[in-house]
N, C-alpha and C. Protein backbone atom coordinates (compact mmCIF):
# COMPACT_ATOMS: atom_id res chain seq x y z
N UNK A 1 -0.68 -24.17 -6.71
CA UNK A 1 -1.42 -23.00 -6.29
C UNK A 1 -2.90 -23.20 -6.60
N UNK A 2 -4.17 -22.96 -5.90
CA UNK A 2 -5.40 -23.34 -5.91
C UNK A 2 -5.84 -21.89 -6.57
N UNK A 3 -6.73 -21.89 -7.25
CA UNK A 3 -7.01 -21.35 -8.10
C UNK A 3 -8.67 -20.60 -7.36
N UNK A 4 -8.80 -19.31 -7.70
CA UNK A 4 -10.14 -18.77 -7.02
C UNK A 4 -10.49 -17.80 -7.79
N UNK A 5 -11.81 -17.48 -7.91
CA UNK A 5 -12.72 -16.47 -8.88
C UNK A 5 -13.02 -15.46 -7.92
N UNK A 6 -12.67 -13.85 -9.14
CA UNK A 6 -12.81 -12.86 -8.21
C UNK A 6 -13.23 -11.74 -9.59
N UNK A 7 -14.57 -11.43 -9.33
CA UNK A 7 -14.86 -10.46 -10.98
C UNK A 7 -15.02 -11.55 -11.98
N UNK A 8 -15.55 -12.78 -11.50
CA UNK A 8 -15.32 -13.69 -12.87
C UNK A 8 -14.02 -13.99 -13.23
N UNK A 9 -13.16 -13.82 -12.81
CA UNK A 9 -11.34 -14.10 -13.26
C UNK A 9 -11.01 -14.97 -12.19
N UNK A 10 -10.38 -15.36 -12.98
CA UNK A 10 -9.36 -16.88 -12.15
C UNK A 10 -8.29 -16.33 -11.51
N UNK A 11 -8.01 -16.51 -10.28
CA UNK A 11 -6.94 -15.90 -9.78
C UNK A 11 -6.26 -16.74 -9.12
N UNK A 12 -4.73 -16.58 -8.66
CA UNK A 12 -4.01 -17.56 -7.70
C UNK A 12 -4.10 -17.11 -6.16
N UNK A 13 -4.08 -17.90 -5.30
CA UNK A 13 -4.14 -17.59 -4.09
C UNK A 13 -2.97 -16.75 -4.34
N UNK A 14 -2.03 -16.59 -4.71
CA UNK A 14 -0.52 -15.97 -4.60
C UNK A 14 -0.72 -14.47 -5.41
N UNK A 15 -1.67 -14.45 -6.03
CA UNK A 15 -2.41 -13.28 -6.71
C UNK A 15 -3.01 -12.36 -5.36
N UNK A 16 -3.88 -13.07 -5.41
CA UNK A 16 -4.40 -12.66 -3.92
C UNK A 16 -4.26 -12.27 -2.89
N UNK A 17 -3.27 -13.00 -2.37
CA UNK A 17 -2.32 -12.48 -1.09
C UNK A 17 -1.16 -11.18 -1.22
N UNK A 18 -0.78 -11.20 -2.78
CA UNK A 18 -0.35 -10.50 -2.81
C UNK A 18 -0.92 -8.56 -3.11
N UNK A 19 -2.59 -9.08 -3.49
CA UNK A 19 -3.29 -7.55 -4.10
C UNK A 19 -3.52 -7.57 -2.43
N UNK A 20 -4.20 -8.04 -1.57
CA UNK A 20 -4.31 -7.78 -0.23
C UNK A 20 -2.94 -7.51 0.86
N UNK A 21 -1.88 -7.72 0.58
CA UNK A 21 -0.77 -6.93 1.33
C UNK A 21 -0.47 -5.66 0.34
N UNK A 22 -0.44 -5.60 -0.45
CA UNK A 22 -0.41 -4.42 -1.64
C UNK A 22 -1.57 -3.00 -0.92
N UNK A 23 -2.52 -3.45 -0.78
CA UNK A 23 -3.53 -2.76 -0.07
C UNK A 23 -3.44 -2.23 1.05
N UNK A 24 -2.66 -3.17 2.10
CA UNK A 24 -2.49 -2.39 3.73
C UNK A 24 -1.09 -1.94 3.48
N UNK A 25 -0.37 -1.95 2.53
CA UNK A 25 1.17 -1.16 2.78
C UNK A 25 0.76 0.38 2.92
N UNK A 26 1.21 1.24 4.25
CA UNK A 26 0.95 2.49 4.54
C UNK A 26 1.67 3.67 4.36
N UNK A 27 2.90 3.38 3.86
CA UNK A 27 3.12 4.36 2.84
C UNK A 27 4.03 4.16 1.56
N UNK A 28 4.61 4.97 0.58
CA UNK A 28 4.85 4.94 -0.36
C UNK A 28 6.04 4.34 -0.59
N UNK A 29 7.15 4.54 0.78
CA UNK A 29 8.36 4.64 0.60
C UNK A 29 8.48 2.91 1.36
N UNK A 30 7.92 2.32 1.61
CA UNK A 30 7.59 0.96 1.74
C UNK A 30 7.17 0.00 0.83
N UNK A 31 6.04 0.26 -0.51
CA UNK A 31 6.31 0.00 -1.90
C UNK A 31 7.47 -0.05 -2.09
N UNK A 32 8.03 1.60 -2.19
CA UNK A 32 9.19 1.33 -3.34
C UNK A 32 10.10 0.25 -2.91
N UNK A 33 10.72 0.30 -1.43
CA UNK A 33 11.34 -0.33 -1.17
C UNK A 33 11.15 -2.22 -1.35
N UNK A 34 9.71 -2.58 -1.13
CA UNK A 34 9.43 -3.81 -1.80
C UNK A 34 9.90 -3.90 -3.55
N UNK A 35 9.30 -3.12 -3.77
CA UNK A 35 9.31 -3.27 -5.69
C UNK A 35 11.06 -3.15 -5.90
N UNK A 36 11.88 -2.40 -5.14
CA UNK A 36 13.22 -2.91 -5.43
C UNK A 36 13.75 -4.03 -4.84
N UNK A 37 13.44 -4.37 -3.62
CA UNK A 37 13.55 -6.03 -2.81
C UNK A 37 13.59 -6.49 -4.10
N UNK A 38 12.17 -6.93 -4.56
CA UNK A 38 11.43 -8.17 -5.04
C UNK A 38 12.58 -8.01 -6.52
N UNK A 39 12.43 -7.06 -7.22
CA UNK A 39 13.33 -6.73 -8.49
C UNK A 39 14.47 -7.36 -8.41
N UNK A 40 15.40 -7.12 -7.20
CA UNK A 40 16.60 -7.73 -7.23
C UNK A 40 16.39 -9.29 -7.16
N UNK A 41 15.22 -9.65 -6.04
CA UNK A 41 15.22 -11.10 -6.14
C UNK A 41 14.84 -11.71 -7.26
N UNK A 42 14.10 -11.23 -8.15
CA UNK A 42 13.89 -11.73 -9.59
C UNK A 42 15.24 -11.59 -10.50
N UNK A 43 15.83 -11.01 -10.26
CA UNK A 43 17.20 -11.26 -10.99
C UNK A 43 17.85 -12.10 -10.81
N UNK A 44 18.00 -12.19 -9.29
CA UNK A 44 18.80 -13.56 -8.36
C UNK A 44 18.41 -15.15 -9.28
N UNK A 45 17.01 -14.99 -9.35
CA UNK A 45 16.75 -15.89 -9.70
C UNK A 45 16.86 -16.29 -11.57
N UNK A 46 16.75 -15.00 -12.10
CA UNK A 46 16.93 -15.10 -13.10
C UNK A 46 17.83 -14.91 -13.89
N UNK A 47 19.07 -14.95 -12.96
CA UNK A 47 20.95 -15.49 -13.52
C UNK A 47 20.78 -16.63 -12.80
N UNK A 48 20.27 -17.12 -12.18
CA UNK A 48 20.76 -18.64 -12.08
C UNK A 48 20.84 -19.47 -13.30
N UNK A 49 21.63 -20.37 -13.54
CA UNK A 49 21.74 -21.47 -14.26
C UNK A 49 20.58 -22.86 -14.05
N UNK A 50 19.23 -22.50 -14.62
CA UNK A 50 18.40 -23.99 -14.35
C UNK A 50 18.78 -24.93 -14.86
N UNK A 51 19.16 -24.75 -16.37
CA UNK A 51 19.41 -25.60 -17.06
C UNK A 51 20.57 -26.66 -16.70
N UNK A 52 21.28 -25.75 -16.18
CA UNK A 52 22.98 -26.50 -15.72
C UNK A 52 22.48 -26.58 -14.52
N UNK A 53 21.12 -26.77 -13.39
CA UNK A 53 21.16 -27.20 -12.22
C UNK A 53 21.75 -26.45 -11.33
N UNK A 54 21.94 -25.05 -11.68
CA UNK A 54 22.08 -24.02 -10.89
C UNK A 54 21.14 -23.57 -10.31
N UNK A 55 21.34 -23.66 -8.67
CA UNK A 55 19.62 -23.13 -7.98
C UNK A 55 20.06 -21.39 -7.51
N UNK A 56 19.05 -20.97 -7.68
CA UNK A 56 19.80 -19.30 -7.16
C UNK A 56 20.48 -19.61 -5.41
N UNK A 57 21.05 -18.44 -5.38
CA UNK A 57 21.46 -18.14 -3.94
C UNK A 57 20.63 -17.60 -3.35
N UNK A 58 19.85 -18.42 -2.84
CA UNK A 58 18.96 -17.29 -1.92
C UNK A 58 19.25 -16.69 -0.42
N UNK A 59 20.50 -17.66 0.22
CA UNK A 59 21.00 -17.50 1.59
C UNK A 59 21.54 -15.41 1.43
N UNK A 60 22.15 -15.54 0.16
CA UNK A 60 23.22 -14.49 0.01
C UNK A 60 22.34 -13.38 -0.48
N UNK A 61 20.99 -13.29 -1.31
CA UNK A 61 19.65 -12.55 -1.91
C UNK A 61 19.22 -12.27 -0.75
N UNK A 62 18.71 -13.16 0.43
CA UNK A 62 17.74 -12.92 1.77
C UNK A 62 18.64 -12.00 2.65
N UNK A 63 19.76 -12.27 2.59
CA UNK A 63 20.46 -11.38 3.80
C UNK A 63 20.35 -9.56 3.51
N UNK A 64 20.39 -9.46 2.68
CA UNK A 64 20.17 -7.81 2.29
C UNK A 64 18.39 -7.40 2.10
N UNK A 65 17.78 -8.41 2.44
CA UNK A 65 16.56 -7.83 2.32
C UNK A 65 15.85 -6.81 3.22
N UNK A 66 14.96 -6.09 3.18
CA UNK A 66 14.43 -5.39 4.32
C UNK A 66 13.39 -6.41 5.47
N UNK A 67 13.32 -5.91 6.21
CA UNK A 67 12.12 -6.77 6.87
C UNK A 67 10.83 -6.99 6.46
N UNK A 68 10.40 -5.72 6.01
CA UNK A 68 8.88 -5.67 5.19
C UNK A 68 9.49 -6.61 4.24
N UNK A 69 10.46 -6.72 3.44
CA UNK A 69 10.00 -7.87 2.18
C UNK A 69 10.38 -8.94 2.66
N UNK A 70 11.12 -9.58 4.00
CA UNK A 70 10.90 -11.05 4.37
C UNK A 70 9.60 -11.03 5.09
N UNK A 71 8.62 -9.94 5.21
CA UNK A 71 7.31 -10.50 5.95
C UNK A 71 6.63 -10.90 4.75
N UNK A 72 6.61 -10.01 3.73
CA UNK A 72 5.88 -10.07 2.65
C UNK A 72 6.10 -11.34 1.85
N UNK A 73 7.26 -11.88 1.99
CA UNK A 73 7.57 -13.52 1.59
C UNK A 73 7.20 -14.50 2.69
N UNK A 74 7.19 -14.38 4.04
CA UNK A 74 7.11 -15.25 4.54
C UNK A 74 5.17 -15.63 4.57
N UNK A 75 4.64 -14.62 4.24
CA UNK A 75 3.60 -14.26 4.04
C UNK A 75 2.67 -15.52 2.98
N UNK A 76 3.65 -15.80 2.21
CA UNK A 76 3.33 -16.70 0.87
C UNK A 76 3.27 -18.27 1.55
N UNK A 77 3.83 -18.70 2.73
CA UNK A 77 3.81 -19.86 3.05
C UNK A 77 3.89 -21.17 2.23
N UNK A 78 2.50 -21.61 1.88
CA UNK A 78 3.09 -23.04 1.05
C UNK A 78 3.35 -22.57 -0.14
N UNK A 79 3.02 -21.10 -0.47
CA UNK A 79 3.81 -20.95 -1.91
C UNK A 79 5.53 -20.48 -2.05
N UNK A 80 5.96 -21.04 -1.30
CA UNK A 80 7.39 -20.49 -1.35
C UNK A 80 8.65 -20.78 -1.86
N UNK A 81 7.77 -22.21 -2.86
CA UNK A 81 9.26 -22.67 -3.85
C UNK A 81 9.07 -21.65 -4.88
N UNK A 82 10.36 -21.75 -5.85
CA UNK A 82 10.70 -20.46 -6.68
C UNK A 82 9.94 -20.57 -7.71
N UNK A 83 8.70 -21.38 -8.28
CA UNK A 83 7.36 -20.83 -9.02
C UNK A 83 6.60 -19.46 -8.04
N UNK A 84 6.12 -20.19 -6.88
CA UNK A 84 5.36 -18.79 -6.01
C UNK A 84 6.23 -17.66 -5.67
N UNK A 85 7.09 -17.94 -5.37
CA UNK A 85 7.84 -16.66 -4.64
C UNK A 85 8.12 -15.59 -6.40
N UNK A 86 8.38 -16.34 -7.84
CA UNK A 86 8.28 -15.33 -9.13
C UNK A 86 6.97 -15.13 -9.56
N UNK A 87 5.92 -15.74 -8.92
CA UNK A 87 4.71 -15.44 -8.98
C UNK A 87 4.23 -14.21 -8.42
N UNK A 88 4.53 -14.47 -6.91
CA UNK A 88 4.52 -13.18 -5.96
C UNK A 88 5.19 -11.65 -6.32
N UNK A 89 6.90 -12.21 -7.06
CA UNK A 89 7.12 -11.05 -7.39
C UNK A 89 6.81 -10.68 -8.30
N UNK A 90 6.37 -11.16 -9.91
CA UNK A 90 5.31 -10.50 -10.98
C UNK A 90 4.11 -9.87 -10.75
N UNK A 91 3.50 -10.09 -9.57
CA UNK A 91 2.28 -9.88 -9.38
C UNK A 91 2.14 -8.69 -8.80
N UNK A 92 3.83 -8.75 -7.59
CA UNK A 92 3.27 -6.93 -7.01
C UNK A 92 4.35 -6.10 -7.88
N UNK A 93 5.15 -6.53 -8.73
CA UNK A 93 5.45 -5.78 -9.58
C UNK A 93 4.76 -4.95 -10.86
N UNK A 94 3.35 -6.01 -11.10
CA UNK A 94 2.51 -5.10 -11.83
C UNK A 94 1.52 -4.46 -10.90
N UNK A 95 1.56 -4.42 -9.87
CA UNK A 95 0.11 -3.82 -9.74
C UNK A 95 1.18 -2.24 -9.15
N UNK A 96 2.83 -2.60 -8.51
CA UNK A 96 3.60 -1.22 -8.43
C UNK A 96 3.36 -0.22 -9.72
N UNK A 97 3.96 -1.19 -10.57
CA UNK A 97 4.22 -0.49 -11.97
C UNK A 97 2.88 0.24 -12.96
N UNK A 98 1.49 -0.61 -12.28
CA UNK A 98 0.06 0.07 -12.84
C UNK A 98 -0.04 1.23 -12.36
N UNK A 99 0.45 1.63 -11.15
CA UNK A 99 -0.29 2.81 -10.44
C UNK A 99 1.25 3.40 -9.88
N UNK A 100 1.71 4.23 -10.78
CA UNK A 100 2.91 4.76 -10.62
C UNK A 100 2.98 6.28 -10.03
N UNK A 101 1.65 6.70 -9.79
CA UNK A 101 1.30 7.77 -8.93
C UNK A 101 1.03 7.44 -7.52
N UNK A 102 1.93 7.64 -6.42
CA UNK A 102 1.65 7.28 -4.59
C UNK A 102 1.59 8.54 -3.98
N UNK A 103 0.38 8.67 -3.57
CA UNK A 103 0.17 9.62 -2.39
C UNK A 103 -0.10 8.91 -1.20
N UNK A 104 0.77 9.34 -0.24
CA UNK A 104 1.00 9.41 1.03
C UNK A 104 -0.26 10.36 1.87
N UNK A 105 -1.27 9.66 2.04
CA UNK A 105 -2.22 10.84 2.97
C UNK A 105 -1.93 10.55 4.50
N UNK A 106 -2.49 12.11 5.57
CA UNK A 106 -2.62 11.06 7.01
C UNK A 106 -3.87 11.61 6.97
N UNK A 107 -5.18 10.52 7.79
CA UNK A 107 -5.74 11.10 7.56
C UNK A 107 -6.35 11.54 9.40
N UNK A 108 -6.68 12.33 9.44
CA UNK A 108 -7.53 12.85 10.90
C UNK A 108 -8.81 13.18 11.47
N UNK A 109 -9.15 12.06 12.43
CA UNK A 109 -10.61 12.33 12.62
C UNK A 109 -10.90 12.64 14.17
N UNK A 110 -11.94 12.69 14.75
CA UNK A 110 -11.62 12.44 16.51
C UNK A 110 -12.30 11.41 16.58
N UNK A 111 -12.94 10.23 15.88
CA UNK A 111 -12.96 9.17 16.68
C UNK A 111 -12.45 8.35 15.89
N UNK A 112 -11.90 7.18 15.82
CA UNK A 112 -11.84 6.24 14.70
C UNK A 112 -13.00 5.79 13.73
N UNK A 113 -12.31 5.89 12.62
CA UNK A 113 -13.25 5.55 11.69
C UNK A 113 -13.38 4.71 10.83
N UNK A 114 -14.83 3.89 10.20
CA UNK A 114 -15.39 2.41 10.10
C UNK A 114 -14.22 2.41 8.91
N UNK A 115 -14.35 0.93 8.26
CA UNK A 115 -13.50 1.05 6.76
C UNK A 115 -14.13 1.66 5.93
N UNK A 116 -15.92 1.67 6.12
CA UNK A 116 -16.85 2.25 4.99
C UNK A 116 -16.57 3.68 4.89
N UNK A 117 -16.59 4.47 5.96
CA UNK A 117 -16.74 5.72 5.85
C UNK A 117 -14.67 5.86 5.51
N UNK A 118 -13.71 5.20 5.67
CA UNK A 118 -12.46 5.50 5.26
C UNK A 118 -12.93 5.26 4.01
N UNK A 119 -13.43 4.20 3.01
CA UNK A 119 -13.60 4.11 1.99
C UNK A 119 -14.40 5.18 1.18
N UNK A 120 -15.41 6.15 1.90
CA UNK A 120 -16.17 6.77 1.09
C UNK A 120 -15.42 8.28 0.90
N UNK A 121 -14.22 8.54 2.14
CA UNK A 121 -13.19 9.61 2.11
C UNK A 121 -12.29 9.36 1.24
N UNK A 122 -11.99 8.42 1.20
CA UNK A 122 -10.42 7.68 -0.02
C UNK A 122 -11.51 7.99 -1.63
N UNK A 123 -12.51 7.79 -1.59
CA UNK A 123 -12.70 8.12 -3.11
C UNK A 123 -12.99 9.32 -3.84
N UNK A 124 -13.89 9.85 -2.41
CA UNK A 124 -13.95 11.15 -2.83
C UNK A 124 -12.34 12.48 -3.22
N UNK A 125 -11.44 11.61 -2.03
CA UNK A 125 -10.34 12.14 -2.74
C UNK A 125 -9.80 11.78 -3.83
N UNK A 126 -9.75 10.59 -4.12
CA UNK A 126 -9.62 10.19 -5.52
C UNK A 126 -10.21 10.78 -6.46
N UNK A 127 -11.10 11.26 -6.96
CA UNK A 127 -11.75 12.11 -7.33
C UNK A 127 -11.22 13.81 -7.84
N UNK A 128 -10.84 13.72 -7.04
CA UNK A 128 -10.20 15.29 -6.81
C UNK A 128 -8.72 14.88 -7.05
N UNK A 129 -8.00 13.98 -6.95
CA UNK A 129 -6.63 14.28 -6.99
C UNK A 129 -6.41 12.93 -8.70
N UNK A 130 -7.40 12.14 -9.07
CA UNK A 130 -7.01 11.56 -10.10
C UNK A 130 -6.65 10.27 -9.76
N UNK A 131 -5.93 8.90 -10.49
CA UNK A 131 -5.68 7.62 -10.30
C UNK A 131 -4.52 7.46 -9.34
N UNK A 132 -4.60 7.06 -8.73
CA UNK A 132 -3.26 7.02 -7.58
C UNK A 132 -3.06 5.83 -6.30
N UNK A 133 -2.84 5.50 -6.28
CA UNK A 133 -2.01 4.55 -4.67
C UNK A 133 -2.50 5.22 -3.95
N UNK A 134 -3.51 5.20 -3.11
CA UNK A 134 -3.01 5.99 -1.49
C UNK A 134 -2.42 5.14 -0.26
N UNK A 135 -1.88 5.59 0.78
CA UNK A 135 -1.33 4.96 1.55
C UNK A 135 -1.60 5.83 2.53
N UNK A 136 -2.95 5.52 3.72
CA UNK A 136 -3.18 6.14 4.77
C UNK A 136 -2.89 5.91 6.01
N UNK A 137 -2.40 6.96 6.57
CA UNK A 137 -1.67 6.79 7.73
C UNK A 137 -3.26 7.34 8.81
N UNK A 138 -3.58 6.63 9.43
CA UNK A 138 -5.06 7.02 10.19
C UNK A 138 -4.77 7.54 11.37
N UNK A 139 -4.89 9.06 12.20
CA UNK A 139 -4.59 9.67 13.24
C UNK A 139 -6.24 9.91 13.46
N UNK A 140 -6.06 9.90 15.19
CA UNK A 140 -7.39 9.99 15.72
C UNK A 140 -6.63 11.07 16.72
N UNK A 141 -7.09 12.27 16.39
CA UNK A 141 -6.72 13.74 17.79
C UNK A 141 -8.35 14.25 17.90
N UNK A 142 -8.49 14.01 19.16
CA UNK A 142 -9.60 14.37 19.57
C UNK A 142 -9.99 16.07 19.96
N UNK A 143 -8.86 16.80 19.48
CA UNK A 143 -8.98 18.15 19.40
C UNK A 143 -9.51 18.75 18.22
N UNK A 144 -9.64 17.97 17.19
CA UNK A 144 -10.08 18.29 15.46
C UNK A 144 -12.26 18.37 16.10
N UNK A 145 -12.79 18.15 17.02
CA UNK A 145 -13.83 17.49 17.54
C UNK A 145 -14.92 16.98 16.89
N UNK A 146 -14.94 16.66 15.53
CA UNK A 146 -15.77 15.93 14.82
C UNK A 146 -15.41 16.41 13.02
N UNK A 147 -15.68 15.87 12.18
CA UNK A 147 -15.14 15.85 10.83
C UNK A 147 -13.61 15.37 10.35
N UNK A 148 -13.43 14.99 9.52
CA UNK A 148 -11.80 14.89 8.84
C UNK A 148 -10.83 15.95 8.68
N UNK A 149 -9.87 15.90 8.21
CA UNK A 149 -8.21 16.76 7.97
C UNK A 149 -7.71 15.41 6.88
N UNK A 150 -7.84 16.11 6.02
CA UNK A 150 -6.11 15.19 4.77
C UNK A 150 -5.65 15.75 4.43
N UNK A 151 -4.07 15.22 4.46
CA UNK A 151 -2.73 16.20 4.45
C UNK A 151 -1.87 15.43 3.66
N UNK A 152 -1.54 15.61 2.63
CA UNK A 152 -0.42 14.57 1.23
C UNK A 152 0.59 16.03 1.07
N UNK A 153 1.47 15.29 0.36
CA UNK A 153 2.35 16.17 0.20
C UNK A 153 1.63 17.48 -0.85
N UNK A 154 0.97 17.71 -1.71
CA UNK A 154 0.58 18.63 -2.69
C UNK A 154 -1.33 18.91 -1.88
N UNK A 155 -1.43 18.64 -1.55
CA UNK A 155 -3.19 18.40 -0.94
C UNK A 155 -3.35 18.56 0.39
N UNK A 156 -4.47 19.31 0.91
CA UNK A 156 -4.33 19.84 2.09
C UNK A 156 -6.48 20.33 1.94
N UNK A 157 -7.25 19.22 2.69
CA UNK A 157 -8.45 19.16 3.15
C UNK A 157 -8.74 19.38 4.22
N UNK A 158 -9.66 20.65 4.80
CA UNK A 158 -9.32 20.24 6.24
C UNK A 158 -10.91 20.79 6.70
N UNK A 159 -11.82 19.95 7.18
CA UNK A 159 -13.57 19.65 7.44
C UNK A 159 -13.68 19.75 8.67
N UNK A 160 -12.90 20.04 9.60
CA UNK A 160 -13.28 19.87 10.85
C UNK A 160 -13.76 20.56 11.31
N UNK A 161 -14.37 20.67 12.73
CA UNK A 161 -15.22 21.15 13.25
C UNK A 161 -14.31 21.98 14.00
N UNK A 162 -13.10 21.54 14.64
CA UNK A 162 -12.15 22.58 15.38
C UNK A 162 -11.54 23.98 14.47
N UNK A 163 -11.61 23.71 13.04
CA UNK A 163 -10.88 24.70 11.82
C UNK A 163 -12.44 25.30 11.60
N UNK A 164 -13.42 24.87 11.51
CA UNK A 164 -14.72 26.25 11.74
C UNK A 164 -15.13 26.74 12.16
N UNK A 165 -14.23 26.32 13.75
CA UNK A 165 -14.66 26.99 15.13
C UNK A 165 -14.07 28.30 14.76
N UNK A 166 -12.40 27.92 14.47
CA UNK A 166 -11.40 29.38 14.19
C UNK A 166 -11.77 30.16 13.38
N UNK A 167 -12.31 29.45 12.41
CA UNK A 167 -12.54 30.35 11.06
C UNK A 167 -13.97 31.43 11.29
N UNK A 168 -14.77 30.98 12.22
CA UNK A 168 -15.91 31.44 12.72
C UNK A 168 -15.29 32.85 13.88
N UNK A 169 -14.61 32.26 14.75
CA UNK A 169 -14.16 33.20 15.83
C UNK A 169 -13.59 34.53 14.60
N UNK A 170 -12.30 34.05 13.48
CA UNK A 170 -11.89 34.79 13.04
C UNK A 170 -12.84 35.77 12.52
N UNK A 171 -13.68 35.20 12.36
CA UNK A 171 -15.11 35.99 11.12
C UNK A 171 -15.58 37.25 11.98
N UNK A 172 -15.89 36.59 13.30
CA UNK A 172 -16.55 37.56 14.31
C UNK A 172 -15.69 38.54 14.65
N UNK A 173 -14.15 38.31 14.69
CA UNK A 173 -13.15 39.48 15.56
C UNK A 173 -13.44 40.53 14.58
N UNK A 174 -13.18 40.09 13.26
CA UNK A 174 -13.14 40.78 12.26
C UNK A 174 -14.34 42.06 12.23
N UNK A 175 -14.94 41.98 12.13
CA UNK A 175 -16.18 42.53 12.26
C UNK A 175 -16.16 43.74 13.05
């Protein structure tokens, strides 16, 4: 495994690949389901017999896997003898197990929006909701007609220009 600096830290390409698919997984219930994949395959491997020249089963481990976790392995390429592939799974097993809070946002804009400005919405909610996973699901409805909507299960933001139209009309009936 070739070795690369990131923050001054030495990292493995297999580090790497794995904090960058960790990052685009879009929602929560796709983690979990990796972090139990990968769990069982670290067991697989870790009842095998090395010593006695026992290689795990992996024919009989791969067949029950989900698809997200054979992309997420096939993903590893030349790292795929059983150093990388327990590399891969230590690696997104800690970064699951660091951030054990997942919110599920969608988020809604009417046009698509840059990664910068997704990035400057993802923190500001961070902010407001504390340390957490998010996993954004990005909807573009061109009826919202300019500003955001985020919707998580406990959290509910909503900036748009179509919700101040109503809230405006409502203001005036009122009256």
């Amino acid at each position: 495994m070739i070795d690369m600096v990131k923050d001054g830290k030495a990292i493995t390409t297999v580090e790497a690949y794995v904090q960058a698919y960790y990052n685009r997984l879009t929602d929560s219930k796709t983690a979990d389901r990796l972090y139990l994949d990968l769990s069982q395959l670290k067991d697989v491997f870790n009842h095998a017999d090395a010593a006695g020249g026992e290689k795990p089963n992996l024919d009989l481990a791969v067949k029950y896997l989900a698809p997200e976790t054979l992309q997420f392995l096939d993903g590893l390429q030349d790292n795929l003898d059983n150093e990388g592939i327990m590399a891969s799974i230590d690696a997104f097993n800690a970064l699951y197990e660091n951030k054990k809070v997942f919110v599920n946002v969608k988020l809604t804009s009417a046009v698509p929006l840059t990664a910068e400005q997704k990035k400057r919405i993802m923190d500001k909610m961070q902010k407001r909701i504390g340390d957490a996973t998010f996993f954004v699901k990005e909807v573009v409805d061109p009826k919202v007609m300019g500003g955001v909507r985020l919707e998580s299960e406990n959290h509910y933001f909503d900036n748009t220009i179509a919700t101040k139209l109503k809230e405006m009309k409502r203001h005036i009936l009122k009256d």
